[in-house]
C-alpha atoms as a PDB file:
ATOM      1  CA  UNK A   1     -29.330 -13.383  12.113  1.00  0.00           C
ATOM      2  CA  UNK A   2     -29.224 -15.838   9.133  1.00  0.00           C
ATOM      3  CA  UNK A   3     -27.796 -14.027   7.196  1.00  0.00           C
ATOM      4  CA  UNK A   4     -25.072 -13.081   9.363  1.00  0.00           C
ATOM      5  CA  UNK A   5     -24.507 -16.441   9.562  1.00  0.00           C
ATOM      6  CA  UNK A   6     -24.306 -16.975   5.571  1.00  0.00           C
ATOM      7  CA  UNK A   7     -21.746 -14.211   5.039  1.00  0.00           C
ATOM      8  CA  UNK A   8     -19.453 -15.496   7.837  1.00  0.00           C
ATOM      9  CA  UNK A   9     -19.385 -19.314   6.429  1.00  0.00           C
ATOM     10  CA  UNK A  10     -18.967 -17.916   3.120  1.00  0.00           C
ATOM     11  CA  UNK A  11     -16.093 -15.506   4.415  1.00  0.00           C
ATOM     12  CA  UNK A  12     -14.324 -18.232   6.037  1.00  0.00           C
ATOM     13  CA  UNK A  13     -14.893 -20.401   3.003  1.00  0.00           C
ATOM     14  CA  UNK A  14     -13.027 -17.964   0.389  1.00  0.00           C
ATOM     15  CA  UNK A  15     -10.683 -17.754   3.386  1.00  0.00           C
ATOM     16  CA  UNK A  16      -9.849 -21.235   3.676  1.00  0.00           C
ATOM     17  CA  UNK A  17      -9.549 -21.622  -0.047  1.00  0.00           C
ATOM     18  CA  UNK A  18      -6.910 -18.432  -0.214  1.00  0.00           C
ATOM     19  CA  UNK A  19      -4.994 -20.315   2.619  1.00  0.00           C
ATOM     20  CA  UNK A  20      -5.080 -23.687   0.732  1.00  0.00           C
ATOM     21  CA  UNK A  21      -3.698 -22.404  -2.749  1.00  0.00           C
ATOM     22  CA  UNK A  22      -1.254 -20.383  -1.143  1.00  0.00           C
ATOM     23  CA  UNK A  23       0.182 -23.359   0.736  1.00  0.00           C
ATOM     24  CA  UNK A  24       0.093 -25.544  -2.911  1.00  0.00           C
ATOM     25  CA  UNK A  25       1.989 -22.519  -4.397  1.00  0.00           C
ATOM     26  CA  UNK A  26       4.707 -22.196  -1.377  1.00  0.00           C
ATOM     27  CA  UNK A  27       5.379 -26.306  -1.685  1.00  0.00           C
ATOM     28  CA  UNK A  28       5.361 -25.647  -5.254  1.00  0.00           C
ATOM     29  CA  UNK A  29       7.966 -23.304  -5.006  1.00  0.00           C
ATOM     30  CA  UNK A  30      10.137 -25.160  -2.666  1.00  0.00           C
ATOM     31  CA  UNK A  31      10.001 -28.124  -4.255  1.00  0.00           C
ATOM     32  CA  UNK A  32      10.966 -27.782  -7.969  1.00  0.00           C
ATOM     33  CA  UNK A  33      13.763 -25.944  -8.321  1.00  0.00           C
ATOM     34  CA  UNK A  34      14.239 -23.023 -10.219  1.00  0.00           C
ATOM     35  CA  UNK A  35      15.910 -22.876 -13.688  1.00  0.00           C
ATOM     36  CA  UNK A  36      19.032 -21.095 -12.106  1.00  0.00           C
ATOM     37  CA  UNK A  37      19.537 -23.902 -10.159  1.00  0.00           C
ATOM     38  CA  UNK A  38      19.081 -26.842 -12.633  1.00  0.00           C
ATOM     39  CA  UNK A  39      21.786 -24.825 -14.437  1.00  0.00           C
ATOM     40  CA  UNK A  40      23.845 -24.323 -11.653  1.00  0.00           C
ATOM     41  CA  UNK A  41      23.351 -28.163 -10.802  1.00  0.00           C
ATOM     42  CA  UNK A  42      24.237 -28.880 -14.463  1.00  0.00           C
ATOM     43  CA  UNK A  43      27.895 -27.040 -14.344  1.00  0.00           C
ATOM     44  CA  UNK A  44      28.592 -28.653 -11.156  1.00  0.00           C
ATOM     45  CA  UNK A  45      28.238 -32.177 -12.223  1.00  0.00           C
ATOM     46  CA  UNK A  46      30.288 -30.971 -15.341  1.00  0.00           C
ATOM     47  CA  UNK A  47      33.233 -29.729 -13.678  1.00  0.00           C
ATOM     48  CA  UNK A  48      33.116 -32.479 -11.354  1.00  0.00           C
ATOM     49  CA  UNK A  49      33.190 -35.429 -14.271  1.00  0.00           C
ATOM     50  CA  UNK A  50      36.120 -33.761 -16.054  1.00  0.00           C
END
């Protein structure tokens, strides 16, 4: 029975840790923005100066 024990706490432990780096890599993500769009920004605030 111990050992059942052992491989569900370590199952939920690589668990948890796939659920915490995948919610750093979606903030990530949404956060900086792409290069597309720090172009896009770019010719925006160039049309709009001129």
């Amino acid at each position: 029975m111990d050992t059942v024990i052992s491989l569900l706490e370590l199952f939920l432990y690589i668990v948890a840790i796939l659920a915490l780096s995948m919610s750093v890599t979606w903030a990530v993500v949404k956060v900086s923005p792409s290069e597309s769009a720090k172009q896009q920004r770019a010719q925006t605030d160039a049309k709009t100066k001129s």
